[in-house]
C-alpha atoms as a PDB file:
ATOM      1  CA  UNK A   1       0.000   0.000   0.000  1.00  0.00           C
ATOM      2  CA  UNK A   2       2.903   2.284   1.043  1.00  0.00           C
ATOM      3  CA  UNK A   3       4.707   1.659  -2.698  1.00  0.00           C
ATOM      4  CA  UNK A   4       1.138   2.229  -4.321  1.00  0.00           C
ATOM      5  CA  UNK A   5       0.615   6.057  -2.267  1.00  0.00           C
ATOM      6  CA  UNK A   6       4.393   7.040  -2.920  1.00  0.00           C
ATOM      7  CA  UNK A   7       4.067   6.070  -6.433  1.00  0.00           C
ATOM      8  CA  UNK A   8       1.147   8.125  -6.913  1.00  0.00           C
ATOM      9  CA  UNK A   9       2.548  11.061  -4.980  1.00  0.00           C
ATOM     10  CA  UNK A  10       5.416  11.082  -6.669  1.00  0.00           C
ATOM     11  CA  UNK A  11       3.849  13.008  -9.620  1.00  0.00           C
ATOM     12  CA  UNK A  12       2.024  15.338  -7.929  1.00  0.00           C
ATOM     13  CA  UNK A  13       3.322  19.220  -7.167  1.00  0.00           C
ATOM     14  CA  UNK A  14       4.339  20.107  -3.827  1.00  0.00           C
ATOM     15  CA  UNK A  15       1.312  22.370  -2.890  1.00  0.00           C
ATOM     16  CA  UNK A  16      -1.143  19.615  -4.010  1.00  0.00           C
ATOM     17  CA  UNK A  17       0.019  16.353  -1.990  1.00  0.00           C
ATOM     18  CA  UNK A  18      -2.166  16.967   0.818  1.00  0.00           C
ATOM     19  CA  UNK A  19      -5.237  17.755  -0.831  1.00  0.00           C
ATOM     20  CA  UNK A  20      -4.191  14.119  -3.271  1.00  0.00           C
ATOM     21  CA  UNK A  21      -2.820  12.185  -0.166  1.00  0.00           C
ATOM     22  CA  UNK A  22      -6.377  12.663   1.421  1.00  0.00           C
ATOM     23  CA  UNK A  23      -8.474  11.511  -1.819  1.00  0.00           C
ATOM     24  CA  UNK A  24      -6.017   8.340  -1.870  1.00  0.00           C
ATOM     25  CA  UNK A  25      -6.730   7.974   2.175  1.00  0.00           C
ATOM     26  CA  UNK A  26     -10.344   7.398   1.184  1.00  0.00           C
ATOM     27  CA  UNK A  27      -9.622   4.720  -1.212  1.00  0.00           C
ATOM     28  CA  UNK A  28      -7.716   2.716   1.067  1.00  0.00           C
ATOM     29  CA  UNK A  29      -9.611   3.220   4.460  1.00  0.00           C
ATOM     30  CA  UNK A  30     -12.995   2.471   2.648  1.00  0.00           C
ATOM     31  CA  UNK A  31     -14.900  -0.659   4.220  1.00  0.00           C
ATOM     32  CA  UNK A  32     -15.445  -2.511   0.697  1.00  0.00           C
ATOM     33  CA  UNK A  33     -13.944  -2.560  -2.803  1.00  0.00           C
ATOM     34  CA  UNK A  34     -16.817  -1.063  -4.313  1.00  0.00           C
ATOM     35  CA  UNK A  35     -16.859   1.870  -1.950  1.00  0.00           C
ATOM     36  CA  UNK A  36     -12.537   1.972  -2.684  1.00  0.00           C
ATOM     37  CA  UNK A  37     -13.695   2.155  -6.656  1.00  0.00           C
ATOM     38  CA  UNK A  38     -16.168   4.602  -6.547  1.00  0.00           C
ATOM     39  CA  UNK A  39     -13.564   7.000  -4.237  1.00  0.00           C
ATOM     40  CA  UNK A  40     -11.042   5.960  -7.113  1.00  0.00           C
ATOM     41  CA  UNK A  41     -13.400   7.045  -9.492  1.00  0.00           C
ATOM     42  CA  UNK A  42     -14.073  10.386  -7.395  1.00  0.00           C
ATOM     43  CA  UNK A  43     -10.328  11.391  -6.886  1.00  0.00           C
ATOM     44  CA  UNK A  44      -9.712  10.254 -10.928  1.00  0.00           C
ATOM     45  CA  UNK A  45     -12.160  13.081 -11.765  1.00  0.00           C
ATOM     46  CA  UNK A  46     -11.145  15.433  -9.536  1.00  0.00           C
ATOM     47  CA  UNK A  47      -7.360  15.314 -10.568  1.00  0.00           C
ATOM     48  CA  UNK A  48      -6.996  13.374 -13.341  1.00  0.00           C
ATOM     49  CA  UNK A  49      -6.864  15.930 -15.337  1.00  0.00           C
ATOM     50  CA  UNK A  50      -3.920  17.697 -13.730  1.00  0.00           C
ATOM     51  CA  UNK A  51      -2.433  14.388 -12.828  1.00  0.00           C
ATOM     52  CA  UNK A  52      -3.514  11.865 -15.241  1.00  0.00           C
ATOM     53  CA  UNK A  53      -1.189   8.876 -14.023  1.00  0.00           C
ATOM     54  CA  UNK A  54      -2.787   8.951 -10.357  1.00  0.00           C
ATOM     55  CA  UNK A  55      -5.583   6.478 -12.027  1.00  0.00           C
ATOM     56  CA  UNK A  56      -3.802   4.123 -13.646  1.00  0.00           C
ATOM     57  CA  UNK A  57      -1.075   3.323 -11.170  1.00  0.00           C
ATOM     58  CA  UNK A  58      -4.247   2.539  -8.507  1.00  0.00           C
ATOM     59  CA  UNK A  59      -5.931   0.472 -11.525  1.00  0.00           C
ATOM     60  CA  UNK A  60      -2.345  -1.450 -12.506  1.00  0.00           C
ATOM     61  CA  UNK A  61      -2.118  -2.207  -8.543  1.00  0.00           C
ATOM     62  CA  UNK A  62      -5.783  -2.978  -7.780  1.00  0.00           C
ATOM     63  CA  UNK A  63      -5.438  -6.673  -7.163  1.00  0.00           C
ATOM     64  CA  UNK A  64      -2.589  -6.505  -5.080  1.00  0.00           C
ATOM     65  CA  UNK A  65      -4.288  -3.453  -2.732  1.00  0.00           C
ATOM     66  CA  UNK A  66      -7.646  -3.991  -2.397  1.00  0.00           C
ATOM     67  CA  UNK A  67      -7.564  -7.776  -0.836  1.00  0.00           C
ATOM     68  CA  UNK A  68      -6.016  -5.220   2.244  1.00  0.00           C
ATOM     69  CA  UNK A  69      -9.753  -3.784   2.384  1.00  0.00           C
END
């Protein structure tokens, strides 16, 4: 889960890694893997369009991370 946030923060700008680390919080502390996709799907339109590789890494990694929920 660790490699999975730090991957995805890794692309983000300074000033935005808060607001980014607490979209990805949601996805990982969410009780079931539907809840986690529809957060996943929340924080993909929210910044997806400033940081379009957020998404896929979480998609690439799914199977791995969500058996954790």
């Amino acid at each position: 889960m660790v490699q999975v946030v730090r991957n995805c923060v890794r692309y983000v700008s300074w000033k935005d890694r808060k607001a980014v680390c607490r979209g990805l919080r949601q996805i990982y502390h969410s009780p079931t893997a539907e809840q986690a996709e529809v957060q996943l799907a929340a924080l993909e339109a929210a910044w997806g369009e400033r940081d379009p590789s957020i998404g896929p890494i979480w998609r690439r990694h799914w199977a791995q991370v969500m058996p954790a929920v």
